[in-house]
C-alpha atoms as a PDB file:
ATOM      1  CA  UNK A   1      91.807  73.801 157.169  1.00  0.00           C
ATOM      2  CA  UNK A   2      92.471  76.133 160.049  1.00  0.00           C
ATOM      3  CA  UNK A   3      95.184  78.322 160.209  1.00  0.00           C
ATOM      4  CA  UNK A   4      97.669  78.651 163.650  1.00  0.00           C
ATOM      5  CA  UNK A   5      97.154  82.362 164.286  1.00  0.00           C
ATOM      6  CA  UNK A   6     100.656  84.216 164.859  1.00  0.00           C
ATOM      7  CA  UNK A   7     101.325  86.427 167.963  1.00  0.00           C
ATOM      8  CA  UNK A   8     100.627  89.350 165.514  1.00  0.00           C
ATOM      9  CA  UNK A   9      97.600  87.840 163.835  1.00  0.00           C
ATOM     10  CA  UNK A  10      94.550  90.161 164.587  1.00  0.00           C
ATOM     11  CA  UNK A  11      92.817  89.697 167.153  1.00  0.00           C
ATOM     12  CA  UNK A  12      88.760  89.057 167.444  1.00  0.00           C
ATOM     13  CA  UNK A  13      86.060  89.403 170.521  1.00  0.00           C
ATOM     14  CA  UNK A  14      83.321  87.070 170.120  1.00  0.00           C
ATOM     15  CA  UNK A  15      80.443  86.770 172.809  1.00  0.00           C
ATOM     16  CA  UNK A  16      78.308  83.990 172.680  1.00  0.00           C
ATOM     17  CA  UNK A  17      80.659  82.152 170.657  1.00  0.00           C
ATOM     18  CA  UNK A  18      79.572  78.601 171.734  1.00  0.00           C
ATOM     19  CA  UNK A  19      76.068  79.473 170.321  1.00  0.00           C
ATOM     20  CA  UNK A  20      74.737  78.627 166.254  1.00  0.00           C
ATOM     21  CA  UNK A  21      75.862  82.324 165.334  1.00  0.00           C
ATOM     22  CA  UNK A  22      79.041  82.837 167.445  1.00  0.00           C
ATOM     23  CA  UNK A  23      80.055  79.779 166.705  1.00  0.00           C
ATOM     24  CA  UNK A  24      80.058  80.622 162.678  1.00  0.00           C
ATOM     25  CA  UNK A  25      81.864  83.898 163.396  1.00  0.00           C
ATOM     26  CA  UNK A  26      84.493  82.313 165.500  1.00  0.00           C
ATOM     27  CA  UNK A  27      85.637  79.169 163.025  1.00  0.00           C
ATOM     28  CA  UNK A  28      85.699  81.730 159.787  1.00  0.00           C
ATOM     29  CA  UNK A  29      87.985  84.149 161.653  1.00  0.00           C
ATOM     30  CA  UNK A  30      90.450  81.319 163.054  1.00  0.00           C
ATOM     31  CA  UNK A  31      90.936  79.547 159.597  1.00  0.00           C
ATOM     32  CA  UNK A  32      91.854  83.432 158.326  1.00  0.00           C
ATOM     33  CA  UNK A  33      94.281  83.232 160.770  1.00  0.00           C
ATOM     34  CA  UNK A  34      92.835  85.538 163.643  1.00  0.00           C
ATOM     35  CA  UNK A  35      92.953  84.735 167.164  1.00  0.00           C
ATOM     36  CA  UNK A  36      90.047  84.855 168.905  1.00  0.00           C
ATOM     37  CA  UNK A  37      88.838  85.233 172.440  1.00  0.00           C
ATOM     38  CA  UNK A  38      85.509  83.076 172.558  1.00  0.00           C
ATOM     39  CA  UNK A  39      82.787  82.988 175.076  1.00  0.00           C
ATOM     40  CA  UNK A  40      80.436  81.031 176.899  1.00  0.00           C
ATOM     41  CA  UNK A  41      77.970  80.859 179.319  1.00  0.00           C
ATOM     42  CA  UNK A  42      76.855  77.717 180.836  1.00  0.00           C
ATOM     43  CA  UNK A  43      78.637  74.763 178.864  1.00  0.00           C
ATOM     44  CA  UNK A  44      82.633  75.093 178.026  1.00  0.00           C
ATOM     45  CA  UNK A  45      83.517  73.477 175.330  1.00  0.00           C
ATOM     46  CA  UNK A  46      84.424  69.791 174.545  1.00  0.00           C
ATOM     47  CA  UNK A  47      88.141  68.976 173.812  1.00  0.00           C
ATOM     48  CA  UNK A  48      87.207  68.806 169.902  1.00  0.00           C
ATOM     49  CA  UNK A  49      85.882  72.254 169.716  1.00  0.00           C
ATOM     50  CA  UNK A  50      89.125  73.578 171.006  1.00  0.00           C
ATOM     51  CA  UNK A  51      90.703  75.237 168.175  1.00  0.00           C
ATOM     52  CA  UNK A  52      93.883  76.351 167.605  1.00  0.00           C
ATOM     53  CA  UNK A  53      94.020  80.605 168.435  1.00  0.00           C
ATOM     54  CA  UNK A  54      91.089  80.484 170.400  1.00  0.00           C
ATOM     55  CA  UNK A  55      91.055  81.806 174.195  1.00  0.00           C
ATOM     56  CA  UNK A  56      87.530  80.603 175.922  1.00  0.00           C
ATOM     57  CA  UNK A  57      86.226  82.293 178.834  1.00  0.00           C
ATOM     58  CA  UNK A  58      82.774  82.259 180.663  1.00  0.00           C
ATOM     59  CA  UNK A  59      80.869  85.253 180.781  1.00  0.00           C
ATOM     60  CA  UNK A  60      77.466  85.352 181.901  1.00  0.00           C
ATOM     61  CA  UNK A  61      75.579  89.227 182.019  1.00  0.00           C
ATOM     62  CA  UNK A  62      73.913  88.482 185.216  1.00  0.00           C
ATOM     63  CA  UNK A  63      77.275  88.168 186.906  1.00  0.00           C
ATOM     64  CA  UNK A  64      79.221  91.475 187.615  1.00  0.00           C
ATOM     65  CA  UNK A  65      82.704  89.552 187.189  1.00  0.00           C
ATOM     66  CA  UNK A  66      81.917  88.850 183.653  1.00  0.00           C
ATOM     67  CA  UNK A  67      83.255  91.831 182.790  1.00  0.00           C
ATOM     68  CA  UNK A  68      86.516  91.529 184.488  1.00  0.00           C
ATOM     69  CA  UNK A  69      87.273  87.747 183.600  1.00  0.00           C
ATOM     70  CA  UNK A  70      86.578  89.051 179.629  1.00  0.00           C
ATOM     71  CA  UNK A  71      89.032  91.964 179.817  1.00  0.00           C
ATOM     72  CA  UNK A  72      91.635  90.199 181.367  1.00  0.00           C
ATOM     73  CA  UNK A  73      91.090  87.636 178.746  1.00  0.00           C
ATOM     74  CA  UNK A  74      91.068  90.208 176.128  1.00  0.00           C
ATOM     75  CA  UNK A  75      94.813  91.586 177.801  1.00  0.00           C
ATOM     76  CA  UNK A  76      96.265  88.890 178.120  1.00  0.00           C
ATOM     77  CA  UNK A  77      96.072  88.336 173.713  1.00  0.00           C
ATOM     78  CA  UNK A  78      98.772  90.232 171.967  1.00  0.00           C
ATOM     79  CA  UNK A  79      97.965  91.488 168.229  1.00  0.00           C
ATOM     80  CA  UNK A  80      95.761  94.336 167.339  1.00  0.00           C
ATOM     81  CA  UNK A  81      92.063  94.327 168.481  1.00  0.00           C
ATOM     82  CA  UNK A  82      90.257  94.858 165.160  1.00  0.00           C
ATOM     83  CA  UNK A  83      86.873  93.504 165.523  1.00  0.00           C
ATOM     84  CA  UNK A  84      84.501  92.742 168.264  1.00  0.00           C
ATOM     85  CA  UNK A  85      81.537  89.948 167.565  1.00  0.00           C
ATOM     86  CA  UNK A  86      78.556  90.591 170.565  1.00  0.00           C
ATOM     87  CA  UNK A  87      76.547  87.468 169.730  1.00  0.00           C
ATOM     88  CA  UNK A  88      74.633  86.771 172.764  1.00  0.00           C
ATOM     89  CA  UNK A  89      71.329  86.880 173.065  1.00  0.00           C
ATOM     90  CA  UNK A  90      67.719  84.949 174.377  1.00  0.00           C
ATOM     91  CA  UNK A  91      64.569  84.412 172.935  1.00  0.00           C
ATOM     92  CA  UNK A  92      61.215  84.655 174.891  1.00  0.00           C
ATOM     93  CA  UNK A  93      58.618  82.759 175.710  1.00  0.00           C
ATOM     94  CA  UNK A  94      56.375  83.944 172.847  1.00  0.00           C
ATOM     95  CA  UNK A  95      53.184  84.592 174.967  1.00  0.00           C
ATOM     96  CA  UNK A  96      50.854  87.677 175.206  1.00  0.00           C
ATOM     97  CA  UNK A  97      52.759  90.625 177.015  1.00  0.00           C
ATOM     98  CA  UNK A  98      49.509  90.250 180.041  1.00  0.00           C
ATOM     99  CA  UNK A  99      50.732  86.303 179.956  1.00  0.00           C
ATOM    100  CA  UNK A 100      54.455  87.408 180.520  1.00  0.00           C
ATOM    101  CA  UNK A 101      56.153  87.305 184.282  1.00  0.00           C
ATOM    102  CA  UNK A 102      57.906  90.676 184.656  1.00  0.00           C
ATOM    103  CA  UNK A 103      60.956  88.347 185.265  1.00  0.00           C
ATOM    104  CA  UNK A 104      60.997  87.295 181.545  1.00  0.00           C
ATOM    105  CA  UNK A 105      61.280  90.666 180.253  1.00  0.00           C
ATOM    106  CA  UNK A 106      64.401  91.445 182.848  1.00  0.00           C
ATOM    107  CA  UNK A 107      66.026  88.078 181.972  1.00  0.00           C
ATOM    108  CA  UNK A 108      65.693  88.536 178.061  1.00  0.00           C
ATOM    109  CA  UNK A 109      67.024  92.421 178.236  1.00  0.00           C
ATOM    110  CA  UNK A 110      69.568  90.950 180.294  1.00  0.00           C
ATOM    111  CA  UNK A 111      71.035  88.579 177.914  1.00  0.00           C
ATOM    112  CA  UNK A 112      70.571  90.736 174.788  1.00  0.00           C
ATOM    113  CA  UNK A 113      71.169  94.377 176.168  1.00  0.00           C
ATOM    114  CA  UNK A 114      73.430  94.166 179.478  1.00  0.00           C
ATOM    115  CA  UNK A 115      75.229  91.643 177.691  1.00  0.00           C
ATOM    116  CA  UNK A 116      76.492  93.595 175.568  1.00  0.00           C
ATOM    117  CA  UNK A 117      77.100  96.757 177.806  1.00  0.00           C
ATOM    118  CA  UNK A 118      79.411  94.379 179.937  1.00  0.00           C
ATOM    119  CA  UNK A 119      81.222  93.364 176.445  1.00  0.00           C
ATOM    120  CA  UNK A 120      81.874  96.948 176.072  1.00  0.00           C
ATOM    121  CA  UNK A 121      83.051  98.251 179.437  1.00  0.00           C
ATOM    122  CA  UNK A 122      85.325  94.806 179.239  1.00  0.00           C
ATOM    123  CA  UNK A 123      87.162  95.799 175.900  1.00  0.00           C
ATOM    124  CA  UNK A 124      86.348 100.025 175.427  1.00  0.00           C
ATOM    125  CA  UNK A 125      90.087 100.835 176.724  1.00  0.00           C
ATOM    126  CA  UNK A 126      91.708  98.042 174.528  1.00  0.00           C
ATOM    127  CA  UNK A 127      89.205  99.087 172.002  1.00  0.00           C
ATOM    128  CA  UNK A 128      89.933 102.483 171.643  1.00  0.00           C
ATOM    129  CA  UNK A 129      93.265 101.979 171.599  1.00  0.00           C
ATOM    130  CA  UNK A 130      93.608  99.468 168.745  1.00  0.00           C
ATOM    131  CA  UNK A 131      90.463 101.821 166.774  1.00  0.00           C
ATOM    132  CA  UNK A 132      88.319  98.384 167.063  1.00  0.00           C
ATOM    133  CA  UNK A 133      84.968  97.493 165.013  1.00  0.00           C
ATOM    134  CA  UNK A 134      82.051  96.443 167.257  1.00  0.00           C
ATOM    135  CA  UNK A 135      79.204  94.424 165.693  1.00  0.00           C
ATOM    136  CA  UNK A 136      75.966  93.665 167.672  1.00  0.00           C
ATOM    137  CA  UNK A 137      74.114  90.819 166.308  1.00  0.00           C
ATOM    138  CA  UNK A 138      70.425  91.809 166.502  1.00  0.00           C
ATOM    139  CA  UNK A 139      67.431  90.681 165.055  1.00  0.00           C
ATOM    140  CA  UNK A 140      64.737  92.313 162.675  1.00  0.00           C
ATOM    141  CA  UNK A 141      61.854  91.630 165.891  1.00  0.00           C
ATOM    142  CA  UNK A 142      63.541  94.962 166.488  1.00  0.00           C
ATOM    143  CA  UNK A 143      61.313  96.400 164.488  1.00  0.00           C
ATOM    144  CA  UNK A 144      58.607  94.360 163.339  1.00  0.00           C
ATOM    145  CA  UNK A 145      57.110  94.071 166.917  1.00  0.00           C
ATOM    146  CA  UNK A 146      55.519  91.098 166.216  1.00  0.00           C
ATOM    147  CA  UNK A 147      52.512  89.859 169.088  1.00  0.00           C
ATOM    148  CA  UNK A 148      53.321  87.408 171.672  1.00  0.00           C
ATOM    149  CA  UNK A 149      56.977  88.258 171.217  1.00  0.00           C
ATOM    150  CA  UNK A 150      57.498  91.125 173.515  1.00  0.00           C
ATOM    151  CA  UNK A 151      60.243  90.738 175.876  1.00  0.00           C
ATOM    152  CA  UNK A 152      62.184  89.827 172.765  1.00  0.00           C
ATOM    153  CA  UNK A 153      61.240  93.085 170.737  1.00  0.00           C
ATOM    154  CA  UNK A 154      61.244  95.373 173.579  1.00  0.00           C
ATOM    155  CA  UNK A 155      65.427  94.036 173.933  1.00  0.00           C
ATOM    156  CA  UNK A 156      66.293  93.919 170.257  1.00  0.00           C
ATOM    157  CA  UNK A 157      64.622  97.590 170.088  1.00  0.00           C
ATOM    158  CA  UNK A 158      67.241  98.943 173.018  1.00  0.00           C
ATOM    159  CA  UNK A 159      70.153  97.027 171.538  1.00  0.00           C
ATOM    160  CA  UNK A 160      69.631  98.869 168.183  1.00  0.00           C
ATOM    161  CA  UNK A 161      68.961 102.019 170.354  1.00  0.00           C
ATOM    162  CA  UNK A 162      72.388 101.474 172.709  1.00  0.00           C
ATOM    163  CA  UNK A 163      74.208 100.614 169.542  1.00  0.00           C
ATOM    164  CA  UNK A 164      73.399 103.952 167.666  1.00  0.00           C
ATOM    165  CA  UNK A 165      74.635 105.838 171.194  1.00  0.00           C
ATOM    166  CA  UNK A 166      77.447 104.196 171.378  1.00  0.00           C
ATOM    167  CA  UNK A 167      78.894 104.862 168.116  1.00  0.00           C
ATOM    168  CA  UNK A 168      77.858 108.492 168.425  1.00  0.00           C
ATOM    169  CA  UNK A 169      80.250 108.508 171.751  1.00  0.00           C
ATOM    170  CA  UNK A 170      82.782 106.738 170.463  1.00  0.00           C
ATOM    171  CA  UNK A 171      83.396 107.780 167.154  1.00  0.00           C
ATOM    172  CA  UNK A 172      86.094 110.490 168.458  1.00  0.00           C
ATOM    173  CA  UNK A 173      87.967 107.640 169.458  1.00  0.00           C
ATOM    174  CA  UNK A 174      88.044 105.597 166.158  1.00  0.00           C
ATOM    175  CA  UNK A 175      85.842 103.032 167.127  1.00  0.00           C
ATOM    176  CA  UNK A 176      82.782 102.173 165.058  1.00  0.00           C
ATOM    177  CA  UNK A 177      79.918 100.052 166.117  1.00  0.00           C
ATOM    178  CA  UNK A 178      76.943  98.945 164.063  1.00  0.00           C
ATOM    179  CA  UNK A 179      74.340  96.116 164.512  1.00  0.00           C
ATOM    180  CA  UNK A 180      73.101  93.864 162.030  1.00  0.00           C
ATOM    181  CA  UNK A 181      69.350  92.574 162.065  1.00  0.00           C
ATOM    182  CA  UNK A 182      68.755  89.754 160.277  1.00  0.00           C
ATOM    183  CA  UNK A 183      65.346  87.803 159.854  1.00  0.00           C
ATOM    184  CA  UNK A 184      64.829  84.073 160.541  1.00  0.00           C
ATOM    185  CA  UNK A 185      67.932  82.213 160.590  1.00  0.00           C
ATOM    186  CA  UNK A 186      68.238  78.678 160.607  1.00  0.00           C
ATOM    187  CA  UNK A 187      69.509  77.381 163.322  1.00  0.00           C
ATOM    188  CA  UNK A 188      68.855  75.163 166.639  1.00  0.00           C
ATOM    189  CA  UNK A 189      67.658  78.106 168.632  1.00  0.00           C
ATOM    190  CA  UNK A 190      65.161  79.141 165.621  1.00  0.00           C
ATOM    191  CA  UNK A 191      63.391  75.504 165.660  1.00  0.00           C
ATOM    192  CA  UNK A 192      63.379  76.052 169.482  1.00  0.00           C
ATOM    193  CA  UNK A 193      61.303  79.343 169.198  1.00  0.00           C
ATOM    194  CA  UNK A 194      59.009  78.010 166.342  1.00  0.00           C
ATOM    195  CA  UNK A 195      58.312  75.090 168.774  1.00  0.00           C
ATOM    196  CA  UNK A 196      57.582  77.650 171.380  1.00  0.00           C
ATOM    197  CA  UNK A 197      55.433  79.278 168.776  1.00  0.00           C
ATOM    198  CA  UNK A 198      53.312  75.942 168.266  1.00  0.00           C
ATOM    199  CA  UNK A 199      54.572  75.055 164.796  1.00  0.00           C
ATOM    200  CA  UNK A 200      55.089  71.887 164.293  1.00  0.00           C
ATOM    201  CA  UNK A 201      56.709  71.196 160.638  1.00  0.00           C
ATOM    202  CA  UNK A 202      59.946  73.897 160.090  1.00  0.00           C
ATOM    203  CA  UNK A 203      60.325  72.777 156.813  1.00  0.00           C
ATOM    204  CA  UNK A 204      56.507  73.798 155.644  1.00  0.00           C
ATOM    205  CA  UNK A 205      56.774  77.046 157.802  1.00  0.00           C
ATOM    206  CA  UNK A 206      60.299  77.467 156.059  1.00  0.00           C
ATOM    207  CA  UNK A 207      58.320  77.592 152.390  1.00  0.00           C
ATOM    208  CA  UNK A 208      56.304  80.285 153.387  1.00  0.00           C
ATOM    209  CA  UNK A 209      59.019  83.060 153.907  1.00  0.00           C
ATOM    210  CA  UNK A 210      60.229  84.951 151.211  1.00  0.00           C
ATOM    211  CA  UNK A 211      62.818  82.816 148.663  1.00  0.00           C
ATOM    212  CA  UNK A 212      60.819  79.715 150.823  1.00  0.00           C
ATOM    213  CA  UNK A 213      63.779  79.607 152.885  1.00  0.00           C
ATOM    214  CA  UNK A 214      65.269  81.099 156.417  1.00  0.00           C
ATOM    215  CA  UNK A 215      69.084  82.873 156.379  1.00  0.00           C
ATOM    216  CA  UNK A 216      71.807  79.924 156.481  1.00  0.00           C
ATOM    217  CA  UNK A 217      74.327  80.641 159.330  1.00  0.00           C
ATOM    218  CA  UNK A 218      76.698  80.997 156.560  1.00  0.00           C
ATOM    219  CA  UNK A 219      74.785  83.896 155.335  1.00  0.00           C
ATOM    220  CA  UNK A 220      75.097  85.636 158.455  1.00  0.00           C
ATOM    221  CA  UNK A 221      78.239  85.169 159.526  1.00  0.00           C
ATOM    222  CA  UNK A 222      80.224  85.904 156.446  1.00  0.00           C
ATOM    223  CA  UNK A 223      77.965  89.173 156.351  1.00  0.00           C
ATOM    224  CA  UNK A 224      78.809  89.982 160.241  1.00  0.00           C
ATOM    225  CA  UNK A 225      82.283  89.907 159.703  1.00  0.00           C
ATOM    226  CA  UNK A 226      82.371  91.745 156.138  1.00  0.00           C
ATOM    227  CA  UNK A 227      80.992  94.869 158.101  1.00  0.00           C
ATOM    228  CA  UNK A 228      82.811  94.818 160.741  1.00  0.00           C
ATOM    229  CA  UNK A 229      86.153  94.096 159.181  1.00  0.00           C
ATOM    230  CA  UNK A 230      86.470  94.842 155.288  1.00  0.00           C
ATOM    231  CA  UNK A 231      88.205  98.081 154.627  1.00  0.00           C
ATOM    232  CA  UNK A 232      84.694  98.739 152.250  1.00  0.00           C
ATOM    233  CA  UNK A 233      83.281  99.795 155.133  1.00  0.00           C
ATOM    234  CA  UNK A 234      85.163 101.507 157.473  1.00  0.00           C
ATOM    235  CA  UNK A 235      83.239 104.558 156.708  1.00  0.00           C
ATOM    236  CA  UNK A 236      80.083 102.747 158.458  1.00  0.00           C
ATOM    237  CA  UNK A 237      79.171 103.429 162.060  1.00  0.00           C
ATOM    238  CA  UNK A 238      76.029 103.854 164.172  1.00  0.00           C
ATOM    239  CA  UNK A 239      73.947 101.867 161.434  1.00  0.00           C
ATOM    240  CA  UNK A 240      71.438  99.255 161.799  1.00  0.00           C
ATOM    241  CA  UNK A 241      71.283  97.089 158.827  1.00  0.00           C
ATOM    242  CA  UNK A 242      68.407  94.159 158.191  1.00  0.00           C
ATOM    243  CA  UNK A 243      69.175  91.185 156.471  1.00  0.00           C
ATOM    244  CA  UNK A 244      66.186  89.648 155.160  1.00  0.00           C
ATOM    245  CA  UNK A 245      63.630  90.373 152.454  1.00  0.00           C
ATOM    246  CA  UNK A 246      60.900  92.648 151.443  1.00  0.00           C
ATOM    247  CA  UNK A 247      57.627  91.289 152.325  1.00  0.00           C
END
């Protein structure tokens, strides 16, 4: 059962909030009580997924007013800003980097890098006042450069990169930023990109990773907000953790 945020609940920035991920993030922090400004891109959400608490706005990286629709959504929320949730992101197309359009590669940094540098000229000032916690959700393709998935890699590699700088600027202000990477989770998008990748049975390509099983959302999301809010690890900033196994 969700709780009706106060006007001096904390308050929470999650990007891509309508997507698998976001979406996780954003329902755990309402029923604590937290009010949340939620966003989308293309869709805006149905009547039922209105929740109590929750400000929606659209925000879309390729649009330079993004930033200013979020921070005025962001100002117009009273309470403390205490954690910021960048959840957006875009697979590719999974083909050979010769098979790839140029385009693909500016469209997937896009949505997974600029994204995120639009999140955080929309909420630094509010950010540094209120000594927020910003958590980029990346992906362990950061590292494992894995073939036919480069536009993704190449992104998730500069995320992890931009989120590492950022904390180093920022950290005079009180602001830490870290980025978790997490392997497979399961989720709509992941059977998209396994379609993508030809398999055809999830479930049978689901028994051969490690435990024989992807990350639930639940997983993820209770593990997102534990670093970025839980006085544990306030210490933490300019980290990249993985979430997965050792294979």
């Amino acid at each position: 059962m969700s709780i009706t945020p106060s006007a001096s609940a904390p308050l929470a920035v999650v990007t891509g909030a309508s997507g698998a991920l976001g979406a996780a993030i954003r329902t755990r922090l309402v029923s604590k009580g937290w009010q949340v400004v939620a966003t989308y891109r293309t869709r805006p959400p149905a009547d039922d997924d209105c929740e109590s608490g929750v400000s929606w706005v659209r925000f879309d990286a390729a649009e330079e007013s993004a930033t200013t629709a979020l921070r005025t959504a962001v100002d117009a929320c009273p309470g403390q800003l205490c954690a910021v949730f960048a959840c957006v992101g875009a697979p590719s197309t999974k083909k050979a980097v010769a098979d790839t359009d140029v385009s693909e590669f500016e469209a997937v940094h896009q949505a997974n890098v600029v994204s995120f540098v639009r999140t955080w000229h929309a909420v630094a000032e509010r950010a540094r006042r209120d000594g927020a916690s910003i958590l980029a959700a990346g992906s362990d393709a950061g590292q494992a450069a894995r073939p036919g998935n480069g536009p993704y890699t190449a992104a998730k590699a500069a995320l992890a990169s931009l989120v590492i700088t950022l904390a180093k600027e920022e950290l005079d202000n009180g602001v830490r930023v870290n980025l978790l990477a997490p392997s497979l989770i399961d989720s709509p998008l992941a059977r998209h990109v396994m379609a993508l990748k030809g398999v055809t049975d999830p479930d049978a390509y689901y028994t051969q990773l490690p435990w024989g099983r992807p990350l639930a959302l639940h997983e993820v999301a209770t593990t997102c907000i534990e670093l970025a809010t839980a006085a544990h690890w306030s210490y933490a900033t300019g980290q990249i953790y993985p979430l997965g196994a050792a294979v």
